[in-house]
PDB file of N, CA and C in Angstrom:
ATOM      1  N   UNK A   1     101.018  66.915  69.035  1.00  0.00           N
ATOM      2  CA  UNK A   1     101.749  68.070  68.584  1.00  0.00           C
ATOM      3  C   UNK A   1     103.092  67.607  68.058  1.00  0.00           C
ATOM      4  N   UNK A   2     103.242  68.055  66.743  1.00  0.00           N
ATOM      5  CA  UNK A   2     104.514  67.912  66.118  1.00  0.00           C
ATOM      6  C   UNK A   2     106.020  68.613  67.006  1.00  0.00           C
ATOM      7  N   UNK A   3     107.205  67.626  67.255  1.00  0.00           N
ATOM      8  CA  UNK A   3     108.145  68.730  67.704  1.00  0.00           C
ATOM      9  C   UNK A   3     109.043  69.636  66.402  1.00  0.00           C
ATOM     10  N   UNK A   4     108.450  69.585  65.829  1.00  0.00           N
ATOM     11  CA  UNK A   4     108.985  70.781  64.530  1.00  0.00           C
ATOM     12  C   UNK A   4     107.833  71.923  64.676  1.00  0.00           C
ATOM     13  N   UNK A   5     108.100  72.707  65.307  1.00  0.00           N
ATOM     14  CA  UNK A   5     107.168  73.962  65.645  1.00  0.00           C
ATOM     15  C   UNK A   5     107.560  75.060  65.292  1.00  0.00           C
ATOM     16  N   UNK A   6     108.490  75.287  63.632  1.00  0.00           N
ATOM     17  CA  UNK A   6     108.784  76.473  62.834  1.00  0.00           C
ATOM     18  C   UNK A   6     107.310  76.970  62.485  1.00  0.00           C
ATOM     19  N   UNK A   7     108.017  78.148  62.651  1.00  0.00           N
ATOM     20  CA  UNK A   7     106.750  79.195  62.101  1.00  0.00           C
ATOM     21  C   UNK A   7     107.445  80.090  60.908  1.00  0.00           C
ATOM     22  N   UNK A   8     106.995  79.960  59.924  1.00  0.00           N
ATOM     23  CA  UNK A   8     107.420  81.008  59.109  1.00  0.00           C
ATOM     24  C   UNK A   8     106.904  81.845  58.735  1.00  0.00           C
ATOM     25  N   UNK A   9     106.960  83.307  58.258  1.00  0.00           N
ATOM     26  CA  UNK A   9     106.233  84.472  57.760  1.00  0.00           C
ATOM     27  C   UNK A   9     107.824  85.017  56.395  1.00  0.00           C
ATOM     28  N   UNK A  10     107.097  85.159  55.554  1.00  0.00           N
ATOM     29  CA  UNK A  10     107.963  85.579  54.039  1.00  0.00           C
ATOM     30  C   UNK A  10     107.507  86.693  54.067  1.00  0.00           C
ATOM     31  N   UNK A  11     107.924  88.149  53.701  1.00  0.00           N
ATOM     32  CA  UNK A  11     107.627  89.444  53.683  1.00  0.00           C
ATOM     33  C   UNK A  11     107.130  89.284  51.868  1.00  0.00           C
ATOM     34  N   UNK A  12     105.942  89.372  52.029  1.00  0.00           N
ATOM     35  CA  UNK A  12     105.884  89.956  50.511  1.00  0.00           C
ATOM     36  C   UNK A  12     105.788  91.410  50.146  1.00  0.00           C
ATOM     37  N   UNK A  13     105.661  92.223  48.972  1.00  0.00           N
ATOM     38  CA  UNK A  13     105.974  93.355  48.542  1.00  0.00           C
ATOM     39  C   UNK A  13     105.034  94.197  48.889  1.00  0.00           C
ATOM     40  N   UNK A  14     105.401  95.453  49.018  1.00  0.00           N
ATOM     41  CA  UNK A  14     104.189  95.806  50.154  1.00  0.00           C
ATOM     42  C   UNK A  14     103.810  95.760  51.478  1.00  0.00           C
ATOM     43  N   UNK A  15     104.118  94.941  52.084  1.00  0.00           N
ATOM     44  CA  UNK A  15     103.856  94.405  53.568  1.00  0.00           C
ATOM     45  C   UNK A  15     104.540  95.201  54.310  1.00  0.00           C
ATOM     46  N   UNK A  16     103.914  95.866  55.288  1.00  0.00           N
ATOM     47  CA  UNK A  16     104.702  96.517  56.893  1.00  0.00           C
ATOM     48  C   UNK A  16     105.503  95.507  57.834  1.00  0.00           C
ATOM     49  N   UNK A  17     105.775  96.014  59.027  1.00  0.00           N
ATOM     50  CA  UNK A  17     106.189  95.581  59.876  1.00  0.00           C
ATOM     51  C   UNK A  17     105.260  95.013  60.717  1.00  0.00           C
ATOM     52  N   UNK A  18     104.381  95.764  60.981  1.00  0.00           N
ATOM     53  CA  UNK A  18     102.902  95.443  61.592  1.00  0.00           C
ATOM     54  C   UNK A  18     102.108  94.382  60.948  1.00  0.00           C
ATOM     55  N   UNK A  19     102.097  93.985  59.767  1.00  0.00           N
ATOM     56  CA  UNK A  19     101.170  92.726  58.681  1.00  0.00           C
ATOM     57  C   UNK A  19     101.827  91.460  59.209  1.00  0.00           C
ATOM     58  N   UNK A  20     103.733  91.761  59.124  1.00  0.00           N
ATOM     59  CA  UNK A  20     104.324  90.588  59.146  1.00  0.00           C
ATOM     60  C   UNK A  20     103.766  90.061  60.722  1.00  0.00           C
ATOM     61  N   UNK A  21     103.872  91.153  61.846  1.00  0.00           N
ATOM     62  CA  UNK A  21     103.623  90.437  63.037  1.00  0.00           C
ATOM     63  C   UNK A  21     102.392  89.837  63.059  1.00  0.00           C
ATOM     64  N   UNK A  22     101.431  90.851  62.553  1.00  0.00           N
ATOM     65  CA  UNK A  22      99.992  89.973  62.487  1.00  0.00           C
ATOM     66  C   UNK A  22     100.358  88.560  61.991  1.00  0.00           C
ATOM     67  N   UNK A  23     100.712  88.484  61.192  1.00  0.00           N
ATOM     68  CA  UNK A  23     101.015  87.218  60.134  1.00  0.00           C
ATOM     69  C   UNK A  23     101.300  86.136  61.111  1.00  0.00           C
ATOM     70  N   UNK A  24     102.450  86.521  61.467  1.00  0.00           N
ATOM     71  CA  UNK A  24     103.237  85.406  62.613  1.00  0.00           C
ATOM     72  C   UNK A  24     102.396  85.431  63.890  1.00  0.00           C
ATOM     73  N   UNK A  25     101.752  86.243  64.702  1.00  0.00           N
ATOM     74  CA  UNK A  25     101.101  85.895  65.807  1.00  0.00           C
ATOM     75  C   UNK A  25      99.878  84.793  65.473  1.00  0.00           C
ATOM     76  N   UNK A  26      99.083  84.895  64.228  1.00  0.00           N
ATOM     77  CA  UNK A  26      98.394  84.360  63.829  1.00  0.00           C
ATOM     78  C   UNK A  26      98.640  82.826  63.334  1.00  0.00           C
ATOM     79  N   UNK A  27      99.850  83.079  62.425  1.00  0.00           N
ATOM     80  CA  UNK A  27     100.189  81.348  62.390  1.00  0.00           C
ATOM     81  C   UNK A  27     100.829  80.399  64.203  1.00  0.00           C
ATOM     82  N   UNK A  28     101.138  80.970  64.805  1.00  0.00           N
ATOM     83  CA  UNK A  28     101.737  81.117  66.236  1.00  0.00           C
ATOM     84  C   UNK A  28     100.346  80.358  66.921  1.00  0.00           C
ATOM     85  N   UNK A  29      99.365  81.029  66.665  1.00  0.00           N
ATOM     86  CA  UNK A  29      98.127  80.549  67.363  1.00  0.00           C
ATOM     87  C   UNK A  29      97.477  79.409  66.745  1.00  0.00           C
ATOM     88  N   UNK A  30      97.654  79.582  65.576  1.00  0.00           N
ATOM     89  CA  UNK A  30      96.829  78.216  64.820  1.00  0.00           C
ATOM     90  C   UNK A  30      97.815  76.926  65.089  1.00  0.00           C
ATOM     91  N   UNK A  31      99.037  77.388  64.617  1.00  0.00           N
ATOM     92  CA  UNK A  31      99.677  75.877  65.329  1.00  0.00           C
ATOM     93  C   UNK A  31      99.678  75.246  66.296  1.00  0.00           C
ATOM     94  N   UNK A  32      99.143  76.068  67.481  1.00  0.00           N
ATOM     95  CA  UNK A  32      98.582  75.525  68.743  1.00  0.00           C
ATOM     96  C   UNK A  32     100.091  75.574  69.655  1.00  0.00           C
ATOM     97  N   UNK A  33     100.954  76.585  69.412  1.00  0.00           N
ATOM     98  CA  UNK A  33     102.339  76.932  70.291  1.00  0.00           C
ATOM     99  C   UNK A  33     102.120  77.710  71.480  1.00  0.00           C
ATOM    100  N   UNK A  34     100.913  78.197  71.598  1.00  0.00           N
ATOM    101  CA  UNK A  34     101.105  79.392  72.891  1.00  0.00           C
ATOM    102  C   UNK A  34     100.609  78.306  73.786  1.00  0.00           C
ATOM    103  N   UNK A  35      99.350  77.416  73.416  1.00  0.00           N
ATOM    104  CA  UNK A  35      98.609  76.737  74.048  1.00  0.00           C
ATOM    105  C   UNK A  35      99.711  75.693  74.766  1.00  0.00           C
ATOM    106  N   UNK A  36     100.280  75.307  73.917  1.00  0.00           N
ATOM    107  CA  UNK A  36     101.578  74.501  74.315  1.00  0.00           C
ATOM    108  C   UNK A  36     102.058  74.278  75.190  1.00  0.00           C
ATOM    109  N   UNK A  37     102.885  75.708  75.209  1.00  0.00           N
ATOM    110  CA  UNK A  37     103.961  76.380  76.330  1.00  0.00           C
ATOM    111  C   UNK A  37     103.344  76.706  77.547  1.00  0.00           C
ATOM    112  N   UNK A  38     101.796  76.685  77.253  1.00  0.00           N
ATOM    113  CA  UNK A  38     101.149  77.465  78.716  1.00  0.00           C
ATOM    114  C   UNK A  38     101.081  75.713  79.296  1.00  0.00           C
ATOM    115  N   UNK A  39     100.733  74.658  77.807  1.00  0.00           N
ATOM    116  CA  UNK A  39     100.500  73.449  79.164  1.00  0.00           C
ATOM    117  C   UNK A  39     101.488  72.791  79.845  1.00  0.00           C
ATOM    118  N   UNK A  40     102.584  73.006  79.183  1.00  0.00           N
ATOM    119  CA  UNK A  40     104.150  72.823  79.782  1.00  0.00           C
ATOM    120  C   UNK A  40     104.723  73.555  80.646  1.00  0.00           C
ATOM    121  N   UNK A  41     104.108  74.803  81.013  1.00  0.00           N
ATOM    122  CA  UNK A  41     104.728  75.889  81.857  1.00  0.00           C
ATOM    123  C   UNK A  41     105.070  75.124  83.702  1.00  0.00           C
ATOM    124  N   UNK A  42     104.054  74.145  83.750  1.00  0.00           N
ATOM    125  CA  UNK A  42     104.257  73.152  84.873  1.00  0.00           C
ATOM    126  C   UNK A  42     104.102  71.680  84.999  1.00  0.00           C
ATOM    127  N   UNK A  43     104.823  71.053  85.844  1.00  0.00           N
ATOM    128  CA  UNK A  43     104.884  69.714  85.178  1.00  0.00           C
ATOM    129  C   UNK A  43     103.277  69.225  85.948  1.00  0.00           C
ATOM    130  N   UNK A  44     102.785  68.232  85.144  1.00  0.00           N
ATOM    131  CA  UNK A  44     101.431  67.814  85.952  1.00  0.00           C
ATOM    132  C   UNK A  44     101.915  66.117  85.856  1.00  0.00           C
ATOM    133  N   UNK A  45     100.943  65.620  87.178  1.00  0.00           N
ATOM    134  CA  UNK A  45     102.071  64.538  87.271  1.00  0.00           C
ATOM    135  C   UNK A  45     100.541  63.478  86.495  1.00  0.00           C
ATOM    136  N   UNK A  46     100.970  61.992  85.947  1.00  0.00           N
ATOM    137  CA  UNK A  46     100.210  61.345  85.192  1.00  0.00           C
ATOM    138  C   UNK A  46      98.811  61.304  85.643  1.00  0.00           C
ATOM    139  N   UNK A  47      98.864  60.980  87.058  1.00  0.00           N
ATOM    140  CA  UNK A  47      97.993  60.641  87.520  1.00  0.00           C
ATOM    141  C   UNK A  47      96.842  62.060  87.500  1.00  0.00           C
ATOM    142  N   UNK A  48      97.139  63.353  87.869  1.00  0.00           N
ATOM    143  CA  UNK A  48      95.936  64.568  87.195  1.00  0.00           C
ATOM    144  C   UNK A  48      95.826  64.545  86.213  1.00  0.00           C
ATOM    145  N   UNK A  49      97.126  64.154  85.261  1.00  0.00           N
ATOM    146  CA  UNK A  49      96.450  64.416  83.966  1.00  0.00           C
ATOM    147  C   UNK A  49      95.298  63.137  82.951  1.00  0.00           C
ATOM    148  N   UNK A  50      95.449  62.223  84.116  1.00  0.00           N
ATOM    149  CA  UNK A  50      94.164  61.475  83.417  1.00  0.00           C
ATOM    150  C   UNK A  50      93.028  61.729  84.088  1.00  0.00           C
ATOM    151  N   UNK A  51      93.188  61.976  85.472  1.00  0.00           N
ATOM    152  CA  UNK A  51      91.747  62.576  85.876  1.00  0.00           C
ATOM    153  C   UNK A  51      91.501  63.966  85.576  1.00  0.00           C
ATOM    154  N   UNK A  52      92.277  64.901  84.719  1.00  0.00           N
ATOM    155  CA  UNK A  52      91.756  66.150  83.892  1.00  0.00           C
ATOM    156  C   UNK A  52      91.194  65.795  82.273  1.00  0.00           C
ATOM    157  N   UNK A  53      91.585  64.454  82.060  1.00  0.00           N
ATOM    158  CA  UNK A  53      91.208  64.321  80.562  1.00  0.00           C
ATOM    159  C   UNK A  53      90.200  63.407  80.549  1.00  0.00           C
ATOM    160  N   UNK A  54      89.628  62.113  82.100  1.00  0.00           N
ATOM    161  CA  UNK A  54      88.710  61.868  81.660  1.00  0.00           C
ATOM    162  C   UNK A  54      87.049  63.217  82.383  1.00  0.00           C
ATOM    163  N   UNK A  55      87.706  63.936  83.476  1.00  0.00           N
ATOM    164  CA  UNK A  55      86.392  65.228  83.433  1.00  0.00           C
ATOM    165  C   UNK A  55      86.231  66.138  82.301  1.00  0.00           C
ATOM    166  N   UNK A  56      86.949  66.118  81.106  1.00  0.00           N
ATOM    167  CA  UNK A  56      86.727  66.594  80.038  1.00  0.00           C
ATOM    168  C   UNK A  56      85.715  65.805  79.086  1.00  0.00           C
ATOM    169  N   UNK A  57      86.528  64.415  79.363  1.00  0.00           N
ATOM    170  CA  UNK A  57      85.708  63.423  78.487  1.00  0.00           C
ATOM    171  C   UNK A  57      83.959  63.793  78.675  1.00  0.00           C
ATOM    172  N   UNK A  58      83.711  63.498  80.140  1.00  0.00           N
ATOM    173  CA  UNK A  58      82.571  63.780  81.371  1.00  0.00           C
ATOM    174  C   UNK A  58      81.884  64.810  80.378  1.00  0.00           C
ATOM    175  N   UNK A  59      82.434  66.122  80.986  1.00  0.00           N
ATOM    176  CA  UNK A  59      81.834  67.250  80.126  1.00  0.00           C
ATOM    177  C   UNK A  59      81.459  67.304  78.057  1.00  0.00           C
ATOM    178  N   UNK A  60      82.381  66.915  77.817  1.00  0.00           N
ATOM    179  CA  UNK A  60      82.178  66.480  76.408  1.00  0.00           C
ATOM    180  C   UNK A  60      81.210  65.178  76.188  1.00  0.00           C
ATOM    181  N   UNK A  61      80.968  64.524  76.781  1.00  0.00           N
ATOM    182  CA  UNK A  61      79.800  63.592  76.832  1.00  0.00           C
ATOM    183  C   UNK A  61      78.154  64.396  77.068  1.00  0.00           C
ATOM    184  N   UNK A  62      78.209  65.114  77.964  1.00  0.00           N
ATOM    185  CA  UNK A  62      77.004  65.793  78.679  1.00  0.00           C
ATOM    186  C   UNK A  62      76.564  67.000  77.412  1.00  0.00           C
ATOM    187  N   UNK A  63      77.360  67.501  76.558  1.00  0.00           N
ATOM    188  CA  UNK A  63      77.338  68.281  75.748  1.00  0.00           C
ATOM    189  C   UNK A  63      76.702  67.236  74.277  1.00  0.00           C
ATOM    190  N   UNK A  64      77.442  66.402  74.022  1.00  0.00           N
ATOM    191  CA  UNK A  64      76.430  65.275  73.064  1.00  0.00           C
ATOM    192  C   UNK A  64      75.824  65.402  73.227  1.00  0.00           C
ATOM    193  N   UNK A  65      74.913  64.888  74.966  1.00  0.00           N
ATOM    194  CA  UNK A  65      73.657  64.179  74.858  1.00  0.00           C
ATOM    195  C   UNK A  65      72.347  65.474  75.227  1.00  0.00           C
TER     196      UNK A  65
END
């Protein structure tokens, strides 16, 4: 994840208040920012986070085969 995590939304002509938020919640999600903040919301210490990324690996293997 990039640490430049601007989001921009430009009002074009026509557009509500309601489009622009759609707009921005939507780029918000694709940049992968909510996901982010939820995995930062607590610190995980090195050692879970390699035994959470290789039972992913695990599961993503079993799904290949």
């Amino acid at each position: 994840m990039s640490s430049n995590n601007m989001v921009h939304v430009k009002k074009q002509p026509g557009d509500s208040d309601d489009v622009l938020i759609r707009k921005f919640s939507r780029k918000v999600i694709d940049a992968g920012i909510v996901n982010e903040a939820k995995r930062r919301q607590f610190y995980l210490k090195p050692s879970l986070a390699k035994k959470l990324k290789q039972e992913e690996s695990r599961r993503n293997r079993k799904k290949i085969v």
